[in-house]
C-alpha atoms as a PDB file:
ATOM      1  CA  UNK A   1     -11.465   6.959  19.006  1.00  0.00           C
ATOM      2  CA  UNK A   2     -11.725   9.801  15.889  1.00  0.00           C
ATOM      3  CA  UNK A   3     -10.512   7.876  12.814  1.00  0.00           C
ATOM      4  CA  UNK A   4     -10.370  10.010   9.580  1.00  0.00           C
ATOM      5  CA  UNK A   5      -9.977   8.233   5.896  1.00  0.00           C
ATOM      6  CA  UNK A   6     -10.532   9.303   2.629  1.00  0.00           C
ATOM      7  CA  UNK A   7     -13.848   7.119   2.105  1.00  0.00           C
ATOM      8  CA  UNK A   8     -15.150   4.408   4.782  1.00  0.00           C
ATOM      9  CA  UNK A   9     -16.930   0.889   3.859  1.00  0.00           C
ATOM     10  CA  UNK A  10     -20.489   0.936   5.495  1.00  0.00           C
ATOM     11  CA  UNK A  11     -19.009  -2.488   7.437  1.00  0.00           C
ATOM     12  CA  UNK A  12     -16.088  -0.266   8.436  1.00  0.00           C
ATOM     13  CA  UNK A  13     -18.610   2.887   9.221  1.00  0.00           C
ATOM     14  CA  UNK A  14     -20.368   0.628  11.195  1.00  0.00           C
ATOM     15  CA  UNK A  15     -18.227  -0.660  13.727  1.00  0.00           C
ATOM     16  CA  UNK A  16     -15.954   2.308  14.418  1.00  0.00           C
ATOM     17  CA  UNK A  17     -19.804   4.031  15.010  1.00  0.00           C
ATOM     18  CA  UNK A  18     -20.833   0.456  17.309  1.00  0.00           C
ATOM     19  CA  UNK A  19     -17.886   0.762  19.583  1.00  0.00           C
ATOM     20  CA  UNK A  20     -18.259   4.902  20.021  1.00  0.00           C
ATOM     21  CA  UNK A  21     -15.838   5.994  17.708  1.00  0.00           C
ATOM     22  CA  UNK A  22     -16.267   8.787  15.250  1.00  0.00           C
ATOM     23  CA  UNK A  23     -15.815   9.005  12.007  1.00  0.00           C
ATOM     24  CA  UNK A  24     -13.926  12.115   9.908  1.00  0.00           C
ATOM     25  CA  UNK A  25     -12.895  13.274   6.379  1.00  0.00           C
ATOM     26  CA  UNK A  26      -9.666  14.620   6.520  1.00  0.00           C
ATOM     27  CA  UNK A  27     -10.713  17.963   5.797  1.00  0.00           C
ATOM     28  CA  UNK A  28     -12.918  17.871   8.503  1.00  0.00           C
ATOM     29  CA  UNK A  29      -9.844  16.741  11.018  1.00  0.00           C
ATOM     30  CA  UNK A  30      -8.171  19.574   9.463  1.00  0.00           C
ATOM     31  CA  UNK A  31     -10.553  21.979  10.683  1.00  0.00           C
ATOM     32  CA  UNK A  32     -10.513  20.451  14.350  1.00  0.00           C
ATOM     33  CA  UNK A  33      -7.003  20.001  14.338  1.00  0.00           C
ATOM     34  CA  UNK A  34      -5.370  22.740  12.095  1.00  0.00           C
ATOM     35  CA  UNK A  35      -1.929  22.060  13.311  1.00  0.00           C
ATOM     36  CA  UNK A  36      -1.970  18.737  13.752  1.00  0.00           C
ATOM     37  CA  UNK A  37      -1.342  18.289  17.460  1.00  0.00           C
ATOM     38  CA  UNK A  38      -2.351  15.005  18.976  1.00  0.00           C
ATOM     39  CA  UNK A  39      -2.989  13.411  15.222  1.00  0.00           C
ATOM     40  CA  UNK A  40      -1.415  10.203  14.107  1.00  0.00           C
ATOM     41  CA  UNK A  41      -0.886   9.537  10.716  1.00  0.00           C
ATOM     42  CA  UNK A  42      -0.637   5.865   9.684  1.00  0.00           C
ATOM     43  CA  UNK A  43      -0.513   4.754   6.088  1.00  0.00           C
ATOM     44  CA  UNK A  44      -1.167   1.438   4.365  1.00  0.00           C
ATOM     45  CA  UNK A  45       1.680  -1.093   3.345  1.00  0.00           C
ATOM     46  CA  UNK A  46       3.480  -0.372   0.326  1.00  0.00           C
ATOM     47  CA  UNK A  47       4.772  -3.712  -0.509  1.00  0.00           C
ATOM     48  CA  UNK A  48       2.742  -4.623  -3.861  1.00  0.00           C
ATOM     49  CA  UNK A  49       4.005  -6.872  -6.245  1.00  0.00           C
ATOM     50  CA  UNK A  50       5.004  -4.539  -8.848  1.00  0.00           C
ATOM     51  CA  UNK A  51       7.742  -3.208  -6.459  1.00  0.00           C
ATOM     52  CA  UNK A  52       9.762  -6.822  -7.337  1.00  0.00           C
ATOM     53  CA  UNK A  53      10.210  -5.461 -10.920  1.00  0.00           C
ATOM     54  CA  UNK A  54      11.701  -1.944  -9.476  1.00  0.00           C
ATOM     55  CA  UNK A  55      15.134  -1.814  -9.745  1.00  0.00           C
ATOM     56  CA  UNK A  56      18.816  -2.546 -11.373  1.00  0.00           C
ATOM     57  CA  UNK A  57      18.071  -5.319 -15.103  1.00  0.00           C
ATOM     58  CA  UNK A  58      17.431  -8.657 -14.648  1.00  0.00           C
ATOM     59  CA  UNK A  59      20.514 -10.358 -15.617  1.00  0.00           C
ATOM     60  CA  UNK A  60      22.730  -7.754 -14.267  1.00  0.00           C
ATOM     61  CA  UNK A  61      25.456  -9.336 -11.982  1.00  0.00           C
ATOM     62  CA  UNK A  62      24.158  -8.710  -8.273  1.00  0.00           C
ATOM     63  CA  UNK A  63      20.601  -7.706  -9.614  1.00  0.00           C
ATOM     64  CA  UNK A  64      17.373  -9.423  -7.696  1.00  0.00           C
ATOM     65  CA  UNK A  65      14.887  -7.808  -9.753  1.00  0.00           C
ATOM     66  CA  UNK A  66      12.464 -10.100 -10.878  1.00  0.00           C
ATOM     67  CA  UNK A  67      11.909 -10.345 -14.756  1.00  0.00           C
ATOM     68  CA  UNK A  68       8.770  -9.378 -16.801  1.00  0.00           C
ATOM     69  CA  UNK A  69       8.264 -13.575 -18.371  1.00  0.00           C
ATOM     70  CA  UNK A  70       5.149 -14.464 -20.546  1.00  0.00           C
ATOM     71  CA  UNK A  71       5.068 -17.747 -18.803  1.00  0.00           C
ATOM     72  CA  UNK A  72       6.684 -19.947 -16.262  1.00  0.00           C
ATOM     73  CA  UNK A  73       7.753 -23.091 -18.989  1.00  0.00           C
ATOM     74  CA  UNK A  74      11.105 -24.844 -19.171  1.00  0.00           C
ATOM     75  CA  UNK A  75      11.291 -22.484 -22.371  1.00  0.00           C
ATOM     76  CA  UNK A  76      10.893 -18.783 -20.904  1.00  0.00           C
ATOM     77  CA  UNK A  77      13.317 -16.671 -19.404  1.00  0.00           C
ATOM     78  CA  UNK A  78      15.684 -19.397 -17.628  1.00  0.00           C
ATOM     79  CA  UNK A  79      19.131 -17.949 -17.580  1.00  0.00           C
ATOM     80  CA  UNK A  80      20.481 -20.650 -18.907  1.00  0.00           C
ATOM     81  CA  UNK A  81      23.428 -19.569 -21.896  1.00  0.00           C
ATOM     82  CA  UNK A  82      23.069 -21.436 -24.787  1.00  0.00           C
END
């Protein structure tokens, strides 16, 4: 198996190397395989915390984006309407 990455851990390096894989730059795939036949491009996940504050206000009817709170006490950012 070919894998090609950005940068490789040594650990990494290693065992794709120990089981007879080969290791590329993506430049150097794109010199092997200029059109891209018989590549597969897979990407990491994308779900990172951040993402929960994307979206529509908290506090907006129908909105599940999570609020930026200083703390998690009985005193911050509750909802509750005084």
């Amino acid at each position: 198996m070919t894998v090609a990455a950005l940068r490789f851990t040594e650990a990494a390096r290693a065992r794709i190397i120990k089981a007879g894989g080969k290791c590329l730059t993506l430049d150097q795939v794109v010199m092997t395989a200029p059109t891209g036949t018989g590549t597969l491009l897979l990407r990491a996940n994308q779900d990172r915390e951040a993402k929960k504050h994307f979206g529509p206000a908290p506090g907006v009817k129908g909105s599940h984006t999570k609020p930026y709170v200083r703390s998690k006490g009985k005193n911050f950012e509750k909802g509750v309407s005084v």
